[in-house]
Protein backbone atom coordinates (compact mmCIF):
# COMPACT_ATOMS: atom_id res chain seq x y z
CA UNK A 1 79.16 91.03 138.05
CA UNK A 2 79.70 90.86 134.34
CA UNK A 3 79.67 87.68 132.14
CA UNK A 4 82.75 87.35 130.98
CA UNK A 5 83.07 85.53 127.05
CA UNK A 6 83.88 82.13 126.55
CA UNK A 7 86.68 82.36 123.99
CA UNK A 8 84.89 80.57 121.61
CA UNK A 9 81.78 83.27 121.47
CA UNK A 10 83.73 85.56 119.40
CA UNK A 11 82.95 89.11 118.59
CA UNK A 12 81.79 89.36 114.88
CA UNK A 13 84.03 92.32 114.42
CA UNK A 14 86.83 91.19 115.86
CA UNK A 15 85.87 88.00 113.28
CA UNK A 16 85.45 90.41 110.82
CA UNK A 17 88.25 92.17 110.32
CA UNK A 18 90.49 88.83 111.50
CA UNK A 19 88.93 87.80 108.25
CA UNK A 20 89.60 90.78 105.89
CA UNK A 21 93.00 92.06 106.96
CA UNK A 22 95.03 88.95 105.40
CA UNK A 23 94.02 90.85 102.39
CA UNK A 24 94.32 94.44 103.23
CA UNK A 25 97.69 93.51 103.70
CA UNK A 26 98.45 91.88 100.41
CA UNK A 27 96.23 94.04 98.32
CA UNK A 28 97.83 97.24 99.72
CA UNK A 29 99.86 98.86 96.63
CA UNK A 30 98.58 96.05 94.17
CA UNK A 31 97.65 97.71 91.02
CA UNK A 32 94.21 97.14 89.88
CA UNK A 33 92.12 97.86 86.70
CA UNK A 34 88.32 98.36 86.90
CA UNK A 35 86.55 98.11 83.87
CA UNK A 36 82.91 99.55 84.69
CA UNK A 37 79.89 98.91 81.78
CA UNK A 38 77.85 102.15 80.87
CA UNK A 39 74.60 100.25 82.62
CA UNK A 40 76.65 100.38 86.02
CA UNK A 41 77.32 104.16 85.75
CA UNK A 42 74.25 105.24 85.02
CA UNK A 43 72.74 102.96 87.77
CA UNK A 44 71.23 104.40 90.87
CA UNK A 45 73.68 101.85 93.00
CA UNK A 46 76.99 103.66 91.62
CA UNK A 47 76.79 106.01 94.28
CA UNK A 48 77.28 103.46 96.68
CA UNK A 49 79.95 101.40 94.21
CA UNK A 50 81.73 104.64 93.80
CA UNK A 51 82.46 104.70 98.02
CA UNK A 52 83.53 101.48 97.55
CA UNK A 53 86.13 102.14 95.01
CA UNK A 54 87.41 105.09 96.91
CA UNK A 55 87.84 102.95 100.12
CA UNK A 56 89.91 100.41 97.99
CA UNK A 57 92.04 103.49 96.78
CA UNK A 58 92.27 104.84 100.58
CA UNK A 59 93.57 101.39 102.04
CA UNK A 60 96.81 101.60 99.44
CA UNK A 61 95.44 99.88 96.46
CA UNK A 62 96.27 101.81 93.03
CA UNK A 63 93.10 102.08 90.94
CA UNK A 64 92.72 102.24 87.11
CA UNK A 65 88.91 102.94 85.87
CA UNK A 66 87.80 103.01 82.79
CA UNK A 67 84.53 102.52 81.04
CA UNK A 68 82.33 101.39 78.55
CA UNK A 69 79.60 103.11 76.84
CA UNK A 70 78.36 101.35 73.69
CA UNK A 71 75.50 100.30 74.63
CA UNK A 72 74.64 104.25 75.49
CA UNK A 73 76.09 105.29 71.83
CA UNK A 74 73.68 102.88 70.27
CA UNK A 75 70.88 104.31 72.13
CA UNK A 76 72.12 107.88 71.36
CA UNK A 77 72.38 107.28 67.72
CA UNK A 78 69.05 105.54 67.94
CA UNK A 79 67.00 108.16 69.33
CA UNK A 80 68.57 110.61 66.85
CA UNK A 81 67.74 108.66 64.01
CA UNK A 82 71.16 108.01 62.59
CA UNK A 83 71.29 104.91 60.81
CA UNK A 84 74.56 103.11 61.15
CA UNK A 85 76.09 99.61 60.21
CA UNK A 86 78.00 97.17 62.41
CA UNK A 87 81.11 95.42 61.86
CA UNK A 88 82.91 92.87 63.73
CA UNK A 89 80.62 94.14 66.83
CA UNK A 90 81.61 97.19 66.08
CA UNK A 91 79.47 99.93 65.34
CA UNK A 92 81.37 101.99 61.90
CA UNK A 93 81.80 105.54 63.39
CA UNK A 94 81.32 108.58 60.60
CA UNK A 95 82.01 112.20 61.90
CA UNK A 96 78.05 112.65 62.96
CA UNK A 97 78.38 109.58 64.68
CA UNK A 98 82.21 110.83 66.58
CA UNK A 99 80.11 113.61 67.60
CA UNK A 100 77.20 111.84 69.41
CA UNK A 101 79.29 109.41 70.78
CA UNK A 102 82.24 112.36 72.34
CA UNK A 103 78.74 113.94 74.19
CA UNK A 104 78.32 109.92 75.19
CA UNK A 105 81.87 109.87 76.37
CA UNK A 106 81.61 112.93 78.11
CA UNK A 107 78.43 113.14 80.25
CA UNK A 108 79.83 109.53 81.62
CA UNK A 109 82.97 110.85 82.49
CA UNK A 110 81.01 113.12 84.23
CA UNK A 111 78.72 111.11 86.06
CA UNK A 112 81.86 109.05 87.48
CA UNK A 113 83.84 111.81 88.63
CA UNK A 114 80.73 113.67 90.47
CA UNK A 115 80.08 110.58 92.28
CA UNK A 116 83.67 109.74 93.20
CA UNK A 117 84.26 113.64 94.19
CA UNK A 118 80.92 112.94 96.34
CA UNK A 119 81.76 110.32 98.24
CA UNK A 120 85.47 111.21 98.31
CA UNK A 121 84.84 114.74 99.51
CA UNK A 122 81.22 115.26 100.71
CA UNK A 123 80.70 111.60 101.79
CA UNK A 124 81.56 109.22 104.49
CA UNK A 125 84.71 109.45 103.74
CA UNK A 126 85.57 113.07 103.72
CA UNK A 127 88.58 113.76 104.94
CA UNK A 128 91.53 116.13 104.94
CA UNK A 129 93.59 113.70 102.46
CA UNK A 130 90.54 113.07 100.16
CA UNK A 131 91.14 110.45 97.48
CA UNK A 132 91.90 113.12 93.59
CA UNK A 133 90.13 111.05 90.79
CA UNK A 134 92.75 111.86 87.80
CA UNK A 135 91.71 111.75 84.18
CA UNK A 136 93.88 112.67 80.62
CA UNK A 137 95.05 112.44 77.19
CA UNK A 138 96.53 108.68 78.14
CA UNK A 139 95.61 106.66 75.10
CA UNK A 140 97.14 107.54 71.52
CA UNK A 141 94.97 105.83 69.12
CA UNK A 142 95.25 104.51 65.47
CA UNK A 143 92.27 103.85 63.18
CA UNK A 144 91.32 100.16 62.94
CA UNK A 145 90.90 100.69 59.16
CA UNK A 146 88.81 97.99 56.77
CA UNK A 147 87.30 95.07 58.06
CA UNK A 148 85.48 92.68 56.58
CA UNK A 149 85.90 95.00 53.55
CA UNK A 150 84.11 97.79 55.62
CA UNK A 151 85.65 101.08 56.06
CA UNK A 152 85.75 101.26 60.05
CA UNK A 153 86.55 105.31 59.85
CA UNK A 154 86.42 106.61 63.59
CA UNK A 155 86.71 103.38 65.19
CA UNK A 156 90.14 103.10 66.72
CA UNK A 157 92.14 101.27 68.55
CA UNK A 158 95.22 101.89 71.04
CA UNK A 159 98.58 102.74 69.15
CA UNK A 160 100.37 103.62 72.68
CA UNK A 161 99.36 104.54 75.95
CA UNK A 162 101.03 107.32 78.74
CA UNK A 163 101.93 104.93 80.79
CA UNK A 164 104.51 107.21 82.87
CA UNK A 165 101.58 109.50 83.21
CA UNK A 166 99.29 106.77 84.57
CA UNK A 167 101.63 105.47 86.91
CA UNK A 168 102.77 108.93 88.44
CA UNK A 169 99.12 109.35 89.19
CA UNK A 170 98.61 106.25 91.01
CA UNK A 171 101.77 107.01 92.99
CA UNK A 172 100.28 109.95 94.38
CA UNK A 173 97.44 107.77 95.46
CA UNK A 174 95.22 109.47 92.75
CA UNK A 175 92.42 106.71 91.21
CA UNK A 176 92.95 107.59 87.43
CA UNK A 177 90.07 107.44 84.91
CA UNK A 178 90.64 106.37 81.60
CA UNK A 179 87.74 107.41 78.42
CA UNK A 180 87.56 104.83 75.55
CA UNK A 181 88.02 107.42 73.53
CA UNK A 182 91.75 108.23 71.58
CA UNK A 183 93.30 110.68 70.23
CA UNK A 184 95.63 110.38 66.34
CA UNK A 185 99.19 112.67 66.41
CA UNK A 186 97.49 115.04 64.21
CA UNK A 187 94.55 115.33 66.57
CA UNK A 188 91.33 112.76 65.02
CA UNK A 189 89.39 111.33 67.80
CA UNK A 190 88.68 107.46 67.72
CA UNK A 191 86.10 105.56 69.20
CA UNK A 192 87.70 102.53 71.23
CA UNK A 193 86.24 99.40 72.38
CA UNK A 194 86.31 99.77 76.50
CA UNK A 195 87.24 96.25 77.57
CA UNK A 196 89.98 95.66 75.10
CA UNK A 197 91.23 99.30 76.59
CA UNK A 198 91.36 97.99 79.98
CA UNK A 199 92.56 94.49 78.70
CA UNK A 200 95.63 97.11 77.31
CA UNK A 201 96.11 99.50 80.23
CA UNK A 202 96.31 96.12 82.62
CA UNK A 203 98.86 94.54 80.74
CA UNK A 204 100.63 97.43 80.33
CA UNK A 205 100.89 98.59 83.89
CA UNK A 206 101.54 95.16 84.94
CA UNK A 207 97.98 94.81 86.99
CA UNK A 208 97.41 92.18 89.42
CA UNK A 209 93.65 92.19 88.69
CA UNK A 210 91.30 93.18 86.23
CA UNK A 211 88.28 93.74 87.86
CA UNK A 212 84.74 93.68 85.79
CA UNK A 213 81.81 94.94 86.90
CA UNK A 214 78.52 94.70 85.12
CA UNK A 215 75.18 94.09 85.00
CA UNK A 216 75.48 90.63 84.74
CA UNK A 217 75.85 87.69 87.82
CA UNK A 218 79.23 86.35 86.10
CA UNK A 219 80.35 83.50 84.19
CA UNK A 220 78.09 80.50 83.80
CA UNK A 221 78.72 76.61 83.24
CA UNK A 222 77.06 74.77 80.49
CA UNK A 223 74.52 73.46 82.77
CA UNK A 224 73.54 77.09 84.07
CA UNK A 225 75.59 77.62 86.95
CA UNK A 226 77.12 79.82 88.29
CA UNK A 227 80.96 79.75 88.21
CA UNK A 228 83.26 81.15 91.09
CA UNK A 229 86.51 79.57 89.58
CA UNK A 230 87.44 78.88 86.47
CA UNK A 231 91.15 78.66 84.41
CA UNK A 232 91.64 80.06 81.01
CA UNK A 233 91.53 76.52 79.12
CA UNK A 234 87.69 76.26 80.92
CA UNK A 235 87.24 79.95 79.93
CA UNK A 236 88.34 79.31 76.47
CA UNK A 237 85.86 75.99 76.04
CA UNK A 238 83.09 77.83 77.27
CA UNK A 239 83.60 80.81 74.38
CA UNK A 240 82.95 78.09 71.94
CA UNK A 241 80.17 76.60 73.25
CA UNK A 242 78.29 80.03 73.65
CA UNK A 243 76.28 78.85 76.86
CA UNK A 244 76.57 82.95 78.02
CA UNK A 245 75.07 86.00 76.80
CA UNK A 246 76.91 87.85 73.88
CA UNK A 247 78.34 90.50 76.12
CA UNK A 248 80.13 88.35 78.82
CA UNK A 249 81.44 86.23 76.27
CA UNK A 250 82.60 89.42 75.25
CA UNK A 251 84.26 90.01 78.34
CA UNK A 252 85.18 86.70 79.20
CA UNK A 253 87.48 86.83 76.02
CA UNK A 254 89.21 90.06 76.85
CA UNK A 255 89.72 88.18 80.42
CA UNK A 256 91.33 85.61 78.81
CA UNK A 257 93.65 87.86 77.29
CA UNK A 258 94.73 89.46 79.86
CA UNK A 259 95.25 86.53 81.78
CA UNK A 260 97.43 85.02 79.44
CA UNK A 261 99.58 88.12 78.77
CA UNK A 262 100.49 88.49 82.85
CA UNK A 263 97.77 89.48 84.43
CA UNK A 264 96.98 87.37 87.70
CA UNK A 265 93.46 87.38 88.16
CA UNK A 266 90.24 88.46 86.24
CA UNK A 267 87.25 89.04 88.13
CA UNK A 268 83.23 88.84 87.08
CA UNK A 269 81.16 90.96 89.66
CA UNK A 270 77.44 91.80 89.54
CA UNK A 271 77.59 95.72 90.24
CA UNK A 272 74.22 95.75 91.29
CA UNK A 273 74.60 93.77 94.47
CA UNK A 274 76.07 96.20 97.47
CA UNK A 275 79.20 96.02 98.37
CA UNK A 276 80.20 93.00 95.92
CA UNK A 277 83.19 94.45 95.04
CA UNK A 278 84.74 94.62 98.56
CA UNK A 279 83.08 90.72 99.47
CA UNK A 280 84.82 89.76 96.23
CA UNK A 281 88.41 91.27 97.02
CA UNK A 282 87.72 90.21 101.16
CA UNK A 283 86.32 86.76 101.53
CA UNK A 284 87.85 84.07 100.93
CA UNK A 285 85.03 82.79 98.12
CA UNK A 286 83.79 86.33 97.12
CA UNK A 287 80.68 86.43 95.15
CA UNK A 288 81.62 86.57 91.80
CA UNK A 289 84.03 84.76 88.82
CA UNK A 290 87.22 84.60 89.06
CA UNK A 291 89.86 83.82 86.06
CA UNK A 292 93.02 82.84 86.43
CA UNK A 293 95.81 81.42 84.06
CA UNK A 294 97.17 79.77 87.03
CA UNK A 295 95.97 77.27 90.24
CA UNK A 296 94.07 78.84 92.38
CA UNK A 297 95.31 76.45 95.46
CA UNK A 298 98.41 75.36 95.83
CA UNK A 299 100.20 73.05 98.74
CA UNK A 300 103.61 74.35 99.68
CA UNK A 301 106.53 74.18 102.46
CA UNK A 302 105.50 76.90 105.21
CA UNK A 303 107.51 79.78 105.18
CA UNK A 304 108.12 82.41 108.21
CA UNK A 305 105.39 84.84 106.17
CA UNK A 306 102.75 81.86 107.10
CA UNK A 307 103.33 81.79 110.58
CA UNK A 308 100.48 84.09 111.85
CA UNK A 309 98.40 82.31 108.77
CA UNK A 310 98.93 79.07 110.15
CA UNK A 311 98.41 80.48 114.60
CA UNK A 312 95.02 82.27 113.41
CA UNK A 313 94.21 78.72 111.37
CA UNK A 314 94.24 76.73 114.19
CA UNK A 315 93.40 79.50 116.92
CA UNK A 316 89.89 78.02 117.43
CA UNK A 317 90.79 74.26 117.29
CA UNK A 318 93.24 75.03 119.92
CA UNK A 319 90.83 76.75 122.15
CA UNK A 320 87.99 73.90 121.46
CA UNK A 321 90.93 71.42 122.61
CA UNK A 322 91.11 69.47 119.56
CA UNK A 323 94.71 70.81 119.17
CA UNK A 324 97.53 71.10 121.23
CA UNK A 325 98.50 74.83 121.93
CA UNK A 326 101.34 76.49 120.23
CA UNK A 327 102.96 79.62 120.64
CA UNK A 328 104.53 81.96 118.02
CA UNK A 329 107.53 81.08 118.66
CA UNK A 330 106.98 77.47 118.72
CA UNK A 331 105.22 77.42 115.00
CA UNK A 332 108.64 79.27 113.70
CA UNK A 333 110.35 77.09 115.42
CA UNK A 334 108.90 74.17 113.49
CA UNK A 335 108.08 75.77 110.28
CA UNK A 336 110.32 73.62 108.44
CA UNK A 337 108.46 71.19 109.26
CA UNK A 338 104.44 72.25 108.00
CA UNK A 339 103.23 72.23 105.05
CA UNK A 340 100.17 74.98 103.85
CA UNK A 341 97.41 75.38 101.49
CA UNK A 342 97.03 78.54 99.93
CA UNK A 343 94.05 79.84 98.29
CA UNK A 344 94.53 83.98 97.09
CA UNK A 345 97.64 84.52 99.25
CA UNK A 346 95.71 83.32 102.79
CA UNK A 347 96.63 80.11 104.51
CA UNK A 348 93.35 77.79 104.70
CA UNK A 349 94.94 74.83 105.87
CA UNK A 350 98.00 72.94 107.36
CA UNK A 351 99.61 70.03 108.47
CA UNK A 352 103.26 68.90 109.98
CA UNK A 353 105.72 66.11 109.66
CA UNK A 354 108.15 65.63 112.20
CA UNK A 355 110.83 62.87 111.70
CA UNK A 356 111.43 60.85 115.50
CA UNK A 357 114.29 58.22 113.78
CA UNK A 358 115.01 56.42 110.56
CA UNK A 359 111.61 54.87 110.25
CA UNK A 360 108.71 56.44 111.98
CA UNK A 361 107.39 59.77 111.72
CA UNK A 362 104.93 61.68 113.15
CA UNK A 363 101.21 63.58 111.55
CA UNK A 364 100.60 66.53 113.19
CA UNK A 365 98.44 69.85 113.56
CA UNK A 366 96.16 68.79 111.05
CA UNK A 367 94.02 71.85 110.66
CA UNK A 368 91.41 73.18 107.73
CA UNK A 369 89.44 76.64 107.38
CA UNK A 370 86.23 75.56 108.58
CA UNK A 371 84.66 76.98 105.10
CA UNK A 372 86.79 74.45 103.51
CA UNK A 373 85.95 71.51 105.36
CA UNK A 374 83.86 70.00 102.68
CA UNK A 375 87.01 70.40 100.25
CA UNK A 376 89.19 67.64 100.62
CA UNK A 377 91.36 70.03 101.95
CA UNK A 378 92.63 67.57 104.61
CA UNK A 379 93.04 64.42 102.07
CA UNK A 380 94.51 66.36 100.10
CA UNK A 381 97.15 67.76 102.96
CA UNK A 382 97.51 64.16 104.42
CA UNK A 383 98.10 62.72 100.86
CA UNK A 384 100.97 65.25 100.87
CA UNK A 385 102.28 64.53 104.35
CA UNK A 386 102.62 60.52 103.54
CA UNK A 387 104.64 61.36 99.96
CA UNK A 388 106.94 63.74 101.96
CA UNK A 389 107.65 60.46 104.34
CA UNK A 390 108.23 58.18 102.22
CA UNK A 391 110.48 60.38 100.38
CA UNK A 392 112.43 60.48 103.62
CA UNK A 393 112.39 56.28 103.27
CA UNK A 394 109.92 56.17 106.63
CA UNK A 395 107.88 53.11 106.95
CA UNK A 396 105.49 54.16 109.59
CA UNK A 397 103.55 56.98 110.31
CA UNK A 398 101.80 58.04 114.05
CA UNK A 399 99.36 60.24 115.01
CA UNK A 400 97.66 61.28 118.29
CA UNK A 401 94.05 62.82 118.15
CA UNK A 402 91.29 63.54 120.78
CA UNK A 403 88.33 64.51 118.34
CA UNK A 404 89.40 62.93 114.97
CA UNK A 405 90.27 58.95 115.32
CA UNK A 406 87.36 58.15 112.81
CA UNK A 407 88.55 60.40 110.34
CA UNK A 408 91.91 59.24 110.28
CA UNK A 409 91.11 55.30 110.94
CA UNK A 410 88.87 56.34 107.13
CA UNK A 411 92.40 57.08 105.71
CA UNK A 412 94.18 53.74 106.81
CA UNK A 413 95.58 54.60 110.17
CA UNK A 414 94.71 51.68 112.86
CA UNK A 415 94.68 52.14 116.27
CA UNK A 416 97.21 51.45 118.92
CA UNK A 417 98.66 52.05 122.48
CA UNK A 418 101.00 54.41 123.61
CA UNK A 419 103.47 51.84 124.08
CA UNK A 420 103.73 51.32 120.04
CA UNK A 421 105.21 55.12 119.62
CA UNK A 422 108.82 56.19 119.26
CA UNK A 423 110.90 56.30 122.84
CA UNK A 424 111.19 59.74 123.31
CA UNK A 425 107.31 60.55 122.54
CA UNK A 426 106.36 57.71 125.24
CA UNK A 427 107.96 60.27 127.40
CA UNK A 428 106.34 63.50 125.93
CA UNK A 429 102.82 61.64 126.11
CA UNK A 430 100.71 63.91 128.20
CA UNK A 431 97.94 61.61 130.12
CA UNK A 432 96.03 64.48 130.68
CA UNK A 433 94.98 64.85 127.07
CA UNK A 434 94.31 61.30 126.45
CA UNK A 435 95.32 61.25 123.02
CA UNK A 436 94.03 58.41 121.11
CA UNK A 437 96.80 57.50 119.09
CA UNK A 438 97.01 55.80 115.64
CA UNK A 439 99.42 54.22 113.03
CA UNK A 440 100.04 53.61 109.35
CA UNK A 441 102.32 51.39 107.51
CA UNK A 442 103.24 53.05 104.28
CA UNK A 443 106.53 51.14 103.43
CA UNK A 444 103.92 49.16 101.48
């Protein structure tokens, strides 16, 4: 006879994708921008990067890519012997130089759409509705002119970009690829700096994310760490104190930008690591840095769109016993009455008040992600609960636990009999459980 599962040995695909569809679903027909250094391209992982973006593009996420390649002009002009001069990071671009760099420009342009075609079309994930990589004429450029009393020549920057044109193309489910590279009314070709290019395009197209990936781990803290959160005013501090290489302070300022001019989120990502991209958009952590001009957690009033959040929160507490079951219908029921914490759009953890008369209310469902246990996630949610109350002018607070007494006696809740709580839940006190139940006097 076959072994059937305990419901607590659960299937890590069924884990899985439990895990990664809360953000399939609020990804799908986000736009993105994905800002990809000339290292990266020429890289023997882009192959594999490449599949990656295409499978964001095939789940209903609208992709914007668009490169760098200074690093690979230098080099160019290098080996040919062309001696140039640098302003403002900026290498000054004569006509020899326009030419060198367009070849640049154009065998990476190349390289990215011979992947992309490969893995869209040859790949894994061939297909009769294979994902079109669209590129253009989508950035109208203007010379930067003088600076620092240097004639700039053929560096530009962007005047205006199609954005019509873009947008058209990611309607049609097309991932469009954008050249720094610009073209004058009268036909000149500029040189533009990649990152402040996608820093424009994501602005423009009003982008959720902007998305870098590099060579590099990500953004570090002064003492050498890496960072998986930080806000603009941190970002900002750690420009000026220069504690990361050249080029991702670099980035890290156009990040900034972009941030504070609407864009939600910024993101760091090594693109040499497999499949970083997809454990940085689909885990709740990811692997990279993320920037953002606002909180990344925030505690709210549940609303109906939290309901399966909160079920699939407390799914395994329920089944270990530690909470009492509840149904669908029961949670929206009651919704009014929970409180959430949200980190990127998913519910990691919740709690509920419910008011029994004029002075005593009730803890409930006290649940946290268990990667978040280590938070303060639950202080945090219980801090919240007891202002809530005495907003409401209670003076008491109950709750009734089987595996967490300790944690809540830590927090100033005493112990007591049944006999202490409201009428009604005397009545609704199941024996079976056993609840241990506690109080708190916070009229004080």
């Amino acid at each position: 006879m076959k072994k059937l599962s305990s419901p607590l040995e659960l299937d890590p695909t069924i884990s899985l994708l439990r895990e990664v569809s809360p953000y399939f679903l609020s990804h799908r027909a986000k736009k993105f921008v994905v800002y990809l250094d000339g290292g990266t391209i020429l890289s023997d992982s882009f192959r594999g990067l490449a599949r990656d973006l295409i499978l964001l593009s095939a789940v209903g996420i609208r992709i914007t890519v668009v490169f760098g390649a200074n690093q690979q002009i230098a080099e160019r002009l290098e080996a040919k012997g062309i001696t140039t001069a640098t302003v403002a990071d900026r290498i000054v671009m004569d006509r020899e130089c326009m030419v060198e760099a367009s070849e640049v420009i154009g065998a990476m342009r190349l390289a990215i759409e011979s992947n992309f075609s490969f893995v869209s079309r040859a790949g894994a994930l061939r297909g009769s509705d294979a994902t079109k990589v669209s590129s253009g004429n989508f950035v109208t450029a203007k010379a930067c002119g003088v600076l620092e009393g240097v004639d700039t020549l053929f560096c530009g920057e962007v005047r205006s970009l199609d954005i019509t044109g873009i947008e058209s193309r990611l309607n049609s489910g097309d991932v469009v690829l954008v050249s720094p590279i610009g073209y004058s009314p009268v036909g000149e070709i500029f040189d533009i700096k990649g990152s402040d290019l996608a820093v424009e395009i994501a602005q423009s197209i009003k982008a959720e994310k902007l998305i870098f990936l590099t060579e590099c781990d990500g953004v570090f803290s002064t003492d050498g760490m890496l960072l998986k959160q930080l806000g603009t005013e941190l970002g900002a501090s750690l420009l000026a104190s220069g504690v990361n290489c050249s080029y991702t302070e670099e980035l890290l300022g156009a990040a900034i930008r972009a941030c504070e001019s609407g864009v939600q989120r910024a993101h760091f990502i090594d693109s040499q690591s497999d499949g970083a991209i997809l454990k940085e958009l689909f885990t709740r952590d990811g692997v990279g840095t993320m920037l953002s001009d606002a909180p990344f957690d925030s505690i709210r009033t549940a609303a109906d769109m939290d309901i399966l959040g909160i079920l699939e929160l407390i799914r395994p507490m329920q089944e270990s016993g530690a909470l009492v079951g509840r149904s669908f219908d029961l949670v929206g029921k009651d919704i009014d009455n929970f409180i959430v914490m949200i980190r990127e759009d998913t519910v990691v953890a919740c709690a509920a008040l419910y008011l029994h008369d004029e002075t005593d209310g009730e803890v409930a469902c006290v649940a946290v992600h268990e990667d978040y246990r280590g938070d303060d996630f639950g202080d945090l949610l219980l801090m919240e609960i007891e202002k809530r109350a005495l907003e409401r002018q209670l003076s008491n607070l109950f709750v009734m636990t089987t595996q967490a007494s300790h944690w809540f006696q830590e927090r100033g809740y005493s112990l007591c009999e049944k006999e202490d709580l409201p009428h009604q839940k005397q009545i609704e006190y199941d024996s079976s459980r056993n609840s241990i139940v506690l109080k708190k006097s916070i009229s004080n």
